[in-house]
C-alpha atoms as a PDB file:
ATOM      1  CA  UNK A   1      95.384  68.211 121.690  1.00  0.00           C
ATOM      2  CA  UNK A   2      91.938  68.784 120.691  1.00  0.00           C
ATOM      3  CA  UNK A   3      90.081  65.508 120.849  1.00  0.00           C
ATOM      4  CA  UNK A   4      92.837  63.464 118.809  1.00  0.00           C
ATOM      5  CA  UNK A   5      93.056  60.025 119.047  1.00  0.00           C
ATOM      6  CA  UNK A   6      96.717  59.018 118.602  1.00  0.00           C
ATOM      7  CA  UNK A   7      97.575  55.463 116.447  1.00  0.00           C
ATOM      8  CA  UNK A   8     100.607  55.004 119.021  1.00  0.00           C
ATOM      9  CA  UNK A   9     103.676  53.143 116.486  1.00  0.00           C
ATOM     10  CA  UNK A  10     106.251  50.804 118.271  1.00  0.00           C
ATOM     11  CA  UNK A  11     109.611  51.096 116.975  1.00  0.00           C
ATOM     12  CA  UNK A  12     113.121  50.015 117.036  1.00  0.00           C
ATOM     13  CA  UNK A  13     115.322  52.748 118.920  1.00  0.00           C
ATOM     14  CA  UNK A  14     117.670  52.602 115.391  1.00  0.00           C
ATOM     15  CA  UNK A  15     114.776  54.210 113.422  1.00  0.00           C
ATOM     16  CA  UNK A  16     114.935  57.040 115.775  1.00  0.00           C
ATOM     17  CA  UNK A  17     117.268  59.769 113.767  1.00  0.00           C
ATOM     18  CA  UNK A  18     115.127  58.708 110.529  1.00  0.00           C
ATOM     19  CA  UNK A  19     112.167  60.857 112.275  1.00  0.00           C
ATOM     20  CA  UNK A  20     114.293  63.872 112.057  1.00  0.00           C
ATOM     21  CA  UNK A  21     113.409  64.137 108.305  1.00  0.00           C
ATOM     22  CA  UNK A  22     109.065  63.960 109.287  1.00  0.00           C
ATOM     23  CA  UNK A  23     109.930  67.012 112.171  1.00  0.00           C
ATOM     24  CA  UNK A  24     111.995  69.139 109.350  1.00  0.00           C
ATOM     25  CA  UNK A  25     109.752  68.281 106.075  1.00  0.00           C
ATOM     26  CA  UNK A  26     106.369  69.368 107.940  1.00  0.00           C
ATOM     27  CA  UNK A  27     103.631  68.084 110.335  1.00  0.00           C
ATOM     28  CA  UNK A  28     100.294  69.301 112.401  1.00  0.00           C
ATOM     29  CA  UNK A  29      99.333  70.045 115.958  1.00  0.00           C
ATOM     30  CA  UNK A  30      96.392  71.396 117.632  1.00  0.00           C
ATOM     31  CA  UNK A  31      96.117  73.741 120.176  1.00  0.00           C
ATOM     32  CA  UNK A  32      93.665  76.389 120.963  1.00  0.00           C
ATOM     33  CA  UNK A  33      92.937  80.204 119.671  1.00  0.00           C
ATOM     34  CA  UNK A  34      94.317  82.997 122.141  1.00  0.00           C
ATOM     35  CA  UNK A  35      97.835  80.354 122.696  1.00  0.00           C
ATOM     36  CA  UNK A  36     101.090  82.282 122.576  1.00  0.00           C
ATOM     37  CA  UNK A  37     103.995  81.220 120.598  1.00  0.00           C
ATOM     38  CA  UNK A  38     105.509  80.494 124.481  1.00  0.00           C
ATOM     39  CA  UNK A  39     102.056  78.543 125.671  1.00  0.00           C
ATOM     40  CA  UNK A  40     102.746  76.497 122.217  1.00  0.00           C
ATOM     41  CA  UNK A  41     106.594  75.694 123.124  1.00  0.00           C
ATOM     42  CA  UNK A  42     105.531  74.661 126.163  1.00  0.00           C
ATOM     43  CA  UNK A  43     101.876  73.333 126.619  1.00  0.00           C
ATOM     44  CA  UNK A  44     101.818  71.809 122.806  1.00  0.00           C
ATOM     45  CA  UNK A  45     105.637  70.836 122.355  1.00  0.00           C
ATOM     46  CA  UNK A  46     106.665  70.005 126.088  1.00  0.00           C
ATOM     47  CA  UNK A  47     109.438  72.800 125.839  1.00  0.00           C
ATOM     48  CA  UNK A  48     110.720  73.737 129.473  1.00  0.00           C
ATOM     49  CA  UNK A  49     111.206  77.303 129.508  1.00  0.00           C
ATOM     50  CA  UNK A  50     114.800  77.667 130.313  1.00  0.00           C
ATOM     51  CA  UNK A  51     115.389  75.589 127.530  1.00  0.00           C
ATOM     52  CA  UNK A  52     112.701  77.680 125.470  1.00  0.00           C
ATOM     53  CA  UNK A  53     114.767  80.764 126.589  1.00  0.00           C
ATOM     54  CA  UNK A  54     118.297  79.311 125.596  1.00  0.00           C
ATOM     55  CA  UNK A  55     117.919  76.666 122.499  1.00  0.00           C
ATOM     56  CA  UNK A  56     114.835  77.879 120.697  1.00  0.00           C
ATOM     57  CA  UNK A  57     116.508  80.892 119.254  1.00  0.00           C
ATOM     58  CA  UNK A  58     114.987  81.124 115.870  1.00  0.00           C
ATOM     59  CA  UNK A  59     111.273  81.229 115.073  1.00  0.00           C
ATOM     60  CA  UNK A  60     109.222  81.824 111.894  1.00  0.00           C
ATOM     61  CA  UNK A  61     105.317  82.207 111.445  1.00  0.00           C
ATOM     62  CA  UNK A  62     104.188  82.627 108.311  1.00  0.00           C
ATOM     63  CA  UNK A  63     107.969  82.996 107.140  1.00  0.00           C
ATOM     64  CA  UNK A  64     108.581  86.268 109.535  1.00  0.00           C
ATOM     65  CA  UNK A  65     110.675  86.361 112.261  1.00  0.00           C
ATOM     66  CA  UNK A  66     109.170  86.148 115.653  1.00  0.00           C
ATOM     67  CA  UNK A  67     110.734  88.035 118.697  1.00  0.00           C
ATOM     68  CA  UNK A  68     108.363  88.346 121.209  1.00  0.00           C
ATOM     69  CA  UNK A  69     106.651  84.969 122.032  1.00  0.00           C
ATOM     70  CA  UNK A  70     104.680  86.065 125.168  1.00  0.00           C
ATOM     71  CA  UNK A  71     102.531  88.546 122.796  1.00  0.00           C
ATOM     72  CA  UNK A  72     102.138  86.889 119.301  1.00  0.00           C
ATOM     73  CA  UNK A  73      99.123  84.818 119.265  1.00  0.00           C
ATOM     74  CA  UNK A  74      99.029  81.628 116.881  1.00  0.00           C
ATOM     75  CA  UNK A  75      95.596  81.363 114.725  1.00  0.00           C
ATOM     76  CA  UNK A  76      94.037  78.758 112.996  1.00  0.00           C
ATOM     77  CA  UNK A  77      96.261  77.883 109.542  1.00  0.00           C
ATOM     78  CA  UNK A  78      99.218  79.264 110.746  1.00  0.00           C
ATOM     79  CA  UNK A  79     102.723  77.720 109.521  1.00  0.00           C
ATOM     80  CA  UNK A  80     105.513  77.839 112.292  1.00  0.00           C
ATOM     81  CA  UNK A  81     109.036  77.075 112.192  1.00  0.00           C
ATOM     82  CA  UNK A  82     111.672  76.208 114.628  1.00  0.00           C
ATOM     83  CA  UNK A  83     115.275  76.437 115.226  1.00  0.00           C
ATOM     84  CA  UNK A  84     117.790  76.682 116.939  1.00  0.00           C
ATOM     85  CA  UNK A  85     120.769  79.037 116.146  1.00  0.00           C
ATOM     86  CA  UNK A  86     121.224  79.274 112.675  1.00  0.00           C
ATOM     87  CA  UNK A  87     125.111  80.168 111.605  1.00  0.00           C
ATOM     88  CA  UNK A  88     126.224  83.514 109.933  1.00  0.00           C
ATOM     89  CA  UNK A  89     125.283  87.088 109.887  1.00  0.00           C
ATOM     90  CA  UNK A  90     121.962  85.910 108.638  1.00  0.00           C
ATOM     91  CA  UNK A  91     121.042  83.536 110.870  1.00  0.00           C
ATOM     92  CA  UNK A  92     122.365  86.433 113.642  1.00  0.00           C
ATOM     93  CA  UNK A  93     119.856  88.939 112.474  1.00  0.00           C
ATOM     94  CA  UNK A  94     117.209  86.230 111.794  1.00  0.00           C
ATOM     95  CA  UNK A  95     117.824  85.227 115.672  1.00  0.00           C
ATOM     96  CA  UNK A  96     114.932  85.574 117.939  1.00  0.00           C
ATOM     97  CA  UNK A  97     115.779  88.514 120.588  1.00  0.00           C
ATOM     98  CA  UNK A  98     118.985  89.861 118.891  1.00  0.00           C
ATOM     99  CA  UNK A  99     121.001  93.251 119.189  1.00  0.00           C
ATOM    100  CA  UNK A 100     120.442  93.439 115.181  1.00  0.00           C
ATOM    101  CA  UNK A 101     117.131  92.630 115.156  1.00  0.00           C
ATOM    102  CA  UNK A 102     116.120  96.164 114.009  1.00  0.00           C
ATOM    103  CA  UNK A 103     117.526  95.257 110.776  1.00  0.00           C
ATOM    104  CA  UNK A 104     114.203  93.165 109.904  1.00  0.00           C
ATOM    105  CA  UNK A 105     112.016  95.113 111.901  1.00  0.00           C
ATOM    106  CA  UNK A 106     109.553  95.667 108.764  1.00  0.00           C
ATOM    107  CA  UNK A 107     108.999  91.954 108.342  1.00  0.00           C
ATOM    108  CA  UNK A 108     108.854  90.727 112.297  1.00  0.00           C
ATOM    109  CA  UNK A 109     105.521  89.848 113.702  1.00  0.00           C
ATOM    110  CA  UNK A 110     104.662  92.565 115.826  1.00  0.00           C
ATOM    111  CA  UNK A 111     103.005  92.454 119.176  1.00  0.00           C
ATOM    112  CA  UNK A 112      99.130  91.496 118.961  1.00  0.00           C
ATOM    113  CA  UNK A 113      96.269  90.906 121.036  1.00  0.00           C
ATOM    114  CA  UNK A 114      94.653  87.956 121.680  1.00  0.00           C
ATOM    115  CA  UNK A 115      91.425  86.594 120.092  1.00  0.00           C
ATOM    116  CA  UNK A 116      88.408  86.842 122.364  1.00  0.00           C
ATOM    117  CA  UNK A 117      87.173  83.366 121.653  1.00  0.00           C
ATOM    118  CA  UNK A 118      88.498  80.075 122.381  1.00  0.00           C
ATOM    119  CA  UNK A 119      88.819  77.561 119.402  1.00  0.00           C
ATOM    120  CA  UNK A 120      90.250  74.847 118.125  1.00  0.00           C
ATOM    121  CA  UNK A 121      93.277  75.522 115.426  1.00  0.00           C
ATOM    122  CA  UNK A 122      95.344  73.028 113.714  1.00  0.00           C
ATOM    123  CA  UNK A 123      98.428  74.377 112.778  1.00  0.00           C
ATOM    124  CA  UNK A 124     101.492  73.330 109.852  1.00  0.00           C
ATOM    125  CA  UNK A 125     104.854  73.076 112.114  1.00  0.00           C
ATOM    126  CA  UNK A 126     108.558  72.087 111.220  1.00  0.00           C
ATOM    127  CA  UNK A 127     111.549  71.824 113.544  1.00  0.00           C
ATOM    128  CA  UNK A 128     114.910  72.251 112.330  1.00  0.00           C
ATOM    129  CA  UNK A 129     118.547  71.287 113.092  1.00  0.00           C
ATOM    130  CA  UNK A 130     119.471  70.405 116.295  1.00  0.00           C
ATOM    131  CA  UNK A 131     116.684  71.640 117.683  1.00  0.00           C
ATOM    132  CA  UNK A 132     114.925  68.556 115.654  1.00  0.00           C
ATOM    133  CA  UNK A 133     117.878  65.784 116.953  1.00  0.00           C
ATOM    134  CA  UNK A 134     117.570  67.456 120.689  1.00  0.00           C
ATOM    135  CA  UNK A 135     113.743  67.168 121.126  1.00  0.00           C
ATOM    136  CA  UNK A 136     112.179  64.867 118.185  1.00  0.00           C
ATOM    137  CA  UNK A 137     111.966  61.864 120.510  1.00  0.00           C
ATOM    138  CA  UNK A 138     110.027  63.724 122.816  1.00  0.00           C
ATOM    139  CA  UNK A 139     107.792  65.522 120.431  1.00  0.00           C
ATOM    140  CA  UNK A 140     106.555  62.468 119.013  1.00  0.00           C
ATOM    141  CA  UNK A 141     105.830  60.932 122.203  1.00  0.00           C
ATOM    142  CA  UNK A 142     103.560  64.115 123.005  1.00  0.00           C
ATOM    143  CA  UNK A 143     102.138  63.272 119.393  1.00  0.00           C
ATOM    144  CA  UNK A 144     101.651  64.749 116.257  1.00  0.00           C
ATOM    145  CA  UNK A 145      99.430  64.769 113.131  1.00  0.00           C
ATOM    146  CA  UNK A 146     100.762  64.199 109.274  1.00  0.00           C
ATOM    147  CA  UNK A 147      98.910  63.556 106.058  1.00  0.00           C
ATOM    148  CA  UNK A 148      98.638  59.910 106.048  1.00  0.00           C
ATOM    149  CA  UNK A 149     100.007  59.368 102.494  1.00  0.00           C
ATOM    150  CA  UNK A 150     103.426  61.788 103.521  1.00  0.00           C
ATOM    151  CA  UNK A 151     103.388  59.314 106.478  1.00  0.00           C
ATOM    152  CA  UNK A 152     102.880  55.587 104.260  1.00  0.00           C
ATOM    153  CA  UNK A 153     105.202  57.032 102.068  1.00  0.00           C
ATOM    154  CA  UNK A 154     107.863  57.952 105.008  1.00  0.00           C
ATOM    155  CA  UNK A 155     107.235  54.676 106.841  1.00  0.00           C
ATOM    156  CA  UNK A 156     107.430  52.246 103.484  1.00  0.00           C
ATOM    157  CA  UNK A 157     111.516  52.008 103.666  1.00  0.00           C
ATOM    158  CA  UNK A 158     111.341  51.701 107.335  1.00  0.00           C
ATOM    159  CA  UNK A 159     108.614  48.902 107.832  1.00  0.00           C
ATOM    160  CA  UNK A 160     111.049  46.682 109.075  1.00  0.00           C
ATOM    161  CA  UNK A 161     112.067  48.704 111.568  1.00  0.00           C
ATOM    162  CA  UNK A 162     107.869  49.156 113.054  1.00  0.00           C
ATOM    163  CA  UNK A 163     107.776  46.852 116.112  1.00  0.00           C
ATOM    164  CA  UNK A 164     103.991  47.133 115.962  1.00  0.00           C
ATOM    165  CA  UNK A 165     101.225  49.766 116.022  1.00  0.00           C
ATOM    166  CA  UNK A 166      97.249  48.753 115.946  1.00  0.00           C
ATOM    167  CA  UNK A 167      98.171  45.042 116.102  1.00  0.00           C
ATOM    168  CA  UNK A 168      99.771  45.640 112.601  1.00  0.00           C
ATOM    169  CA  UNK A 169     103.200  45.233 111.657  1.00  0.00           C
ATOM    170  CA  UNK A 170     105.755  46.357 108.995  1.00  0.00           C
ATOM    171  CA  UNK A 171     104.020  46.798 105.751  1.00  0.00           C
ATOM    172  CA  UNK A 172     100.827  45.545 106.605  1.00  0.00           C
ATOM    173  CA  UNK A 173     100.781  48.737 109.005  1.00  0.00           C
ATOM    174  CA  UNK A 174     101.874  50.986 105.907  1.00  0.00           C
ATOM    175  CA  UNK A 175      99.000  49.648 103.596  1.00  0.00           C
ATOM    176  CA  UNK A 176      96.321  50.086 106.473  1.00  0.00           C
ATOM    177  CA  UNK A 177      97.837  54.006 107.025  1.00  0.00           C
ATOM    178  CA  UNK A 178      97.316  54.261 103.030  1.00  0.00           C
ATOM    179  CA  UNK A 179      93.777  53.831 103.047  1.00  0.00           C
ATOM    180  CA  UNK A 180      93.183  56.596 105.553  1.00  0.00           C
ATOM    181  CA  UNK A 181      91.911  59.700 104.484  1.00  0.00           C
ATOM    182  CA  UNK A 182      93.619  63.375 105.337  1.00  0.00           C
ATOM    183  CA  UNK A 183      95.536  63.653 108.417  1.00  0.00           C
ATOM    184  CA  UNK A 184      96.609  61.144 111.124  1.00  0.00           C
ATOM    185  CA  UNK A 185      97.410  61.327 115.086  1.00  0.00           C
ATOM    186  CA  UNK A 186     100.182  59.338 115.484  1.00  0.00           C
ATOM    187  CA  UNK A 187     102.819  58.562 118.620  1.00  0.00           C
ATOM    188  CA  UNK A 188     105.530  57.462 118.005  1.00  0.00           C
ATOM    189  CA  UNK A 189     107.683  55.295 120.583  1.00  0.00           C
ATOM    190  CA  UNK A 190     111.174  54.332 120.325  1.00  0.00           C
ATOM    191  CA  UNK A 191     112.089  50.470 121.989  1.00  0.00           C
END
């Protein structure tokens, strides 16, 4: 990630499914202009591609359906969401790379090209479902940023579950994230 430096929080391995709620309710990452929805899975989220290919079947920017994650380009802003696949005839035709995908073809994100500079982007990202229980651990081991009220406020009925980040412990770790201004790199690591 761009330049980040990551408050790394120790906790207890029971706290672990809790985190599922921070993945679905909305966080940040960084990556770089001209970065595929694929080079994201994979260089930002740690996604191997077979399992990009096999579990990662629904995808969302900007609330459209993405099929083609080799040629749609993430930007600076942009709100991405993950999944994996959803139930119903809905969550069929919503599917990434579907026979039925023609049915939403006016709202998919078409094909684009890439933006000729390099740049730093920060973008808003939530993972869903089992897609959040299957690779949440790992995600924030990679890291991730969140508002740092959204995350004092998350933390506060889990303090006593916070082995120990920045020398700080249960709630004297949530009143030190609360003075913090915008938006905090944290990992996250599971003992």
């Amino acid at each position: 990630m761009n330049n980040v430096s990551f408050l790394t929080i120790q906790m207890m391995s029971r706290a672990a499914s809790g985190w599922n709620f921070l993945l679905q309710k909305g966080f940040f990452l960084q990556g770089t202009s001209r970065m595929s929805v694929r080079n994201l899975l994979h260089d930002v989220l740690g996604y191997e591609d077979n399992f990009i290919e096999q579990t990662v079947r629904t995808i969302f920017r900007n609330n459209r359906p993405v099929d083609d994650i080799d040629n749609v380009f993430i930007k600076d802003g942009d709100r991405l969401a993950l999944g994996g696949a959803m139930p119903g005839i809905v969550g069929i035709v919503m599917g990434r790379d579907n026979p039925y995908k023609s049915f939403r073809s006016d709202i998919s994100v078409q094909k684009e090209v890439k933006a000729r500079n390099i740049e730093p982007i920060t973008i808003s990202m939530k993972i869903f479902s089992t897609l959040a229980v299957e690779t949440g651990i790992d995600v924030l081991g990679r890291g991730i940023l969140v508002e740092s009220l959204t995350l004092a406020d998350f933390l506060e009925e889990k303090s006593d579950l916070i082995i120990e980040a920045d020398g700080k412990k249960g709630k004297e770790l949530v009143e030190y994230i609360r003075t913090m201004k915008d938006k905090i790199g944290i990992r996250v690591i599971f003992e």
